[in-house]
C-alpha atoms as a PDB file:
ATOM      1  CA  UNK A   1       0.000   0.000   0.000  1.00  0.00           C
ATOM      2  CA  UNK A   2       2.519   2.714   0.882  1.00  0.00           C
ATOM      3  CA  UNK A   3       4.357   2.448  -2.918  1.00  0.00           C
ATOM      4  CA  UNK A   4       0.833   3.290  -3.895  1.00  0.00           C
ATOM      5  CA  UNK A   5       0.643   6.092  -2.295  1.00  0.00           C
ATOM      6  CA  UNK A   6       4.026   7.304  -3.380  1.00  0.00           C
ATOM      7  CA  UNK A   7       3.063   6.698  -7.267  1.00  0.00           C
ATOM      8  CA  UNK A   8      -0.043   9.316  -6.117  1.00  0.00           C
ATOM      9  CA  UNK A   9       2.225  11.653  -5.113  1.00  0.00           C
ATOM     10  CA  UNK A  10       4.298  11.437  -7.566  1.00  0.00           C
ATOM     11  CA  UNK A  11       1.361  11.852 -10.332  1.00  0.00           C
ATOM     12  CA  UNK A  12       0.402  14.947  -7.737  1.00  0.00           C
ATOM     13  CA  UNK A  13       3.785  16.073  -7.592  1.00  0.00           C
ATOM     14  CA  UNK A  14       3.598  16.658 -11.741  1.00  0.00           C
ATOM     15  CA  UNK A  15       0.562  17.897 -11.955  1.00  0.00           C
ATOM     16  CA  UNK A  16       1.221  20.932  -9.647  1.00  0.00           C
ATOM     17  CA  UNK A  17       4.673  21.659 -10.948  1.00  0.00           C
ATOM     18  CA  UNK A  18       3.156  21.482 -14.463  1.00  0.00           C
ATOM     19  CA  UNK A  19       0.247  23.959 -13.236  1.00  0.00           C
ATOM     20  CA  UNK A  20       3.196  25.854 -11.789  1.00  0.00           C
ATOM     21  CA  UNK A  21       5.036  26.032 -14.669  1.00  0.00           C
ATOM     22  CA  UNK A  22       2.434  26.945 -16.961  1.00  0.00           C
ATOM     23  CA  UNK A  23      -0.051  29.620 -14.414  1.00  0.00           C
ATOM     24  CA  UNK A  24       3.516  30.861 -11.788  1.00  0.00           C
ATOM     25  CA  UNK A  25       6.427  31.373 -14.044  1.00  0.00           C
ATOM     26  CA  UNK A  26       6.306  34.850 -13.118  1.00  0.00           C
ATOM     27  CA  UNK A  27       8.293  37.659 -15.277  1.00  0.00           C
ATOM     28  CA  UNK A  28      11.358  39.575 -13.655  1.00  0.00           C
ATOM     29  CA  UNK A  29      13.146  43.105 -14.409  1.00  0.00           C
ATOM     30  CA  UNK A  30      15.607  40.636 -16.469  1.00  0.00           C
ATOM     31  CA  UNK A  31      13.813  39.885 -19.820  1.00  0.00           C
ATOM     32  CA  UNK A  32      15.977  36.410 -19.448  1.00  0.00           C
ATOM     33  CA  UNK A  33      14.657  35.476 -16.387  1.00  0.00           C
ATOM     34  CA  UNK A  34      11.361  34.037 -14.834  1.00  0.00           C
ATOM     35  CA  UNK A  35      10.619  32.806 -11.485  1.00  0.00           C
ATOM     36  CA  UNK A  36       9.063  29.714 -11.015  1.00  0.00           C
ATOM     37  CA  UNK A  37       7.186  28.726  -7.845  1.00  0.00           C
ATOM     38  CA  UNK A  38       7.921  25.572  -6.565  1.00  0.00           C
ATOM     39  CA  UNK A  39       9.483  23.613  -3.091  1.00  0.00           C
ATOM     40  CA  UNK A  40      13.031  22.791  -3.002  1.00  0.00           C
ATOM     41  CA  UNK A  41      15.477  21.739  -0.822  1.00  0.00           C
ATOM     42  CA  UNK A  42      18.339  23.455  -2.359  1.00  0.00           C
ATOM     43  CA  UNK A  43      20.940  25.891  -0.080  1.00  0.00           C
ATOM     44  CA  UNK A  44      19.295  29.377  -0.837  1.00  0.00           C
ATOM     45  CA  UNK A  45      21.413  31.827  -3.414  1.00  0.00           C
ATOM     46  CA  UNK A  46      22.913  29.331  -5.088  1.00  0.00           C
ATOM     47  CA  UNK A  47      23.378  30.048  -9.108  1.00  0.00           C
ATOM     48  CA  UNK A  48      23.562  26.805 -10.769  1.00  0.00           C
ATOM     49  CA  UNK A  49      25.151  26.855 -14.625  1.00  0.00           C
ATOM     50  CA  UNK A  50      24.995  24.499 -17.626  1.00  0.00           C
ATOM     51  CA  UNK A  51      27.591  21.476 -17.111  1.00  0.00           C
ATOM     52  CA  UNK A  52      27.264  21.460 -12.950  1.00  0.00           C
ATOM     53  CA  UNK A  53      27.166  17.915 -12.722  1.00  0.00           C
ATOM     54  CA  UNK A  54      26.629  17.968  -8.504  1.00  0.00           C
ATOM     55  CA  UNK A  55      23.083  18.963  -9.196  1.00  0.00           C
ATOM     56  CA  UNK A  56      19.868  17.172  -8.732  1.00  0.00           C
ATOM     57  CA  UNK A  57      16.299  17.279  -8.755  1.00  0.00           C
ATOM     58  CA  UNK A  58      14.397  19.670 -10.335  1.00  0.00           C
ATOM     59  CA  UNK A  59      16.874  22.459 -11.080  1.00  0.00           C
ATOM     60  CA  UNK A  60      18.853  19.424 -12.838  1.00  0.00           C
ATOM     61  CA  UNK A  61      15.722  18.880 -15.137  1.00  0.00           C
ATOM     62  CA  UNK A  62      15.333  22.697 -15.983  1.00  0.00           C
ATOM     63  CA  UNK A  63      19.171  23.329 -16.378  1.00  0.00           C
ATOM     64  CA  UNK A  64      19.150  20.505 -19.097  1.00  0.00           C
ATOM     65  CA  UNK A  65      16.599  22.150 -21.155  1.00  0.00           C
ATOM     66  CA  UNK A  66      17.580  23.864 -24.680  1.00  0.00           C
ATOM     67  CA  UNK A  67      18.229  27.606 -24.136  1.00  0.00           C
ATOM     68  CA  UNK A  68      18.328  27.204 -20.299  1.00  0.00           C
ATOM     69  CA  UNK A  69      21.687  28.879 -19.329  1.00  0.00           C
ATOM     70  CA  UNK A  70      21.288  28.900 -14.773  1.00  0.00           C
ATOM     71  CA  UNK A  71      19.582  28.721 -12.327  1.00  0.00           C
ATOM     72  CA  UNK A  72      19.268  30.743  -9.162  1.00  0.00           C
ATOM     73  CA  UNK A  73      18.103  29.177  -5.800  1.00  0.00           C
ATOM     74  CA  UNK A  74      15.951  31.388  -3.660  1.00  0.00           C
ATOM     75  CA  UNK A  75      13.372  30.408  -0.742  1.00  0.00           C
ATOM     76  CA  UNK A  76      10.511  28.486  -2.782  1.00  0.00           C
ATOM     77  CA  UNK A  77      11.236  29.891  -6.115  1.00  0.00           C
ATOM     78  CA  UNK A  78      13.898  28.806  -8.496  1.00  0.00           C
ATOM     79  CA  UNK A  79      14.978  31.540 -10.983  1.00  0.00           C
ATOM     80  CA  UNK A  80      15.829  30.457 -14.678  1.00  0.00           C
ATOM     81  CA  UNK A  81      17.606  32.434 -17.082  1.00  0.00           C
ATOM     82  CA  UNK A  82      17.940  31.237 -20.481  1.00  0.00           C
ATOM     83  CA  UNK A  83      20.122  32.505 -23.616  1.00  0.00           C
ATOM     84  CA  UNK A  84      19.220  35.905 -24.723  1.00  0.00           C
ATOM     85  CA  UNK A  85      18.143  34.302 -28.581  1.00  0.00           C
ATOM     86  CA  UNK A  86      16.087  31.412 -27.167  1.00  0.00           C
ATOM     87  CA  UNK A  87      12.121  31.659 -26.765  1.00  0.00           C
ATOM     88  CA  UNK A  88      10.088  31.512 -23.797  1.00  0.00           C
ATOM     89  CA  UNK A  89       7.287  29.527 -25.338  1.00  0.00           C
ATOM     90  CA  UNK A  90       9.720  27.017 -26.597  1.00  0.00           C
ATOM     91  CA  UNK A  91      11.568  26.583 -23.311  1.00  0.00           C
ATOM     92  CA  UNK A  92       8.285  26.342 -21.487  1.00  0.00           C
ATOM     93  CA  UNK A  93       7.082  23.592 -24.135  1.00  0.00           C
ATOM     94  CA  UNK A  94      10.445  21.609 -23.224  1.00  0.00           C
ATOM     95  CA  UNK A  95      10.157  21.729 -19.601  1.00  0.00           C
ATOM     96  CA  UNK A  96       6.403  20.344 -19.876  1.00  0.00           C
ATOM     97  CA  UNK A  97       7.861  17.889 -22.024  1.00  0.00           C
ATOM     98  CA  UNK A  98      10.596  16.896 -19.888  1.00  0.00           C
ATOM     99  CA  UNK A  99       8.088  16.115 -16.913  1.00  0.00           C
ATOM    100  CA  UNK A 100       6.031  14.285 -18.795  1.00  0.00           C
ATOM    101  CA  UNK A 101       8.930  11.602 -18.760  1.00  0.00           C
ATOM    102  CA  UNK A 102       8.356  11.635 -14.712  1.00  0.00           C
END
């Protein structure tokens, strides 16, 4: 019984990061950045770069995504900054795709 309950949290888990990603990724001063809304339990003020390979979890998953260039860890909000050329709607399509695969 308890694994069941972890695959329901798990299919929870999506599901609000996906309605997260798609109704919080909230716009910044920085035209390159948005904030998304979501739990973590990563050291606060952290920036995390393409190619850091101590990362996991979630910022792992958006740091691999095409035109995703760091990360920034703040309390309950991760920060993503992607290449000045690459398009919002595109990186937001990737990151739903990506968690799909979840």
């Amino acid at each position: 019984k308890p694994a069941n309950f972890v695959l329901h949290t798990d299919i929870i888990t999506v599901f609000i990061l996906k309605y997260y990603l798609n109704m919080e990724l909230i716009d910044t001063p920085n035209p390159n950045a948005k904030k998304v809304i979501v739990n973590h339990d990563y050291e606060i003020a952290i920036n995390i770069e393409k190619g850091n390979s101590d990362i996991e979890g979630v910022a792992k998953d958006l740091i691999e995504v095409d035109g995703v260039v760091s990360i920034f860890t703040g309390p309950n909000f991760l920060t993503v900054t992607k290449e000045e050329a690459a398009d919002w709607g595109s990186i937001n399509k990737d990151i739903l795709n990506k968690f799909d695969t979840i």
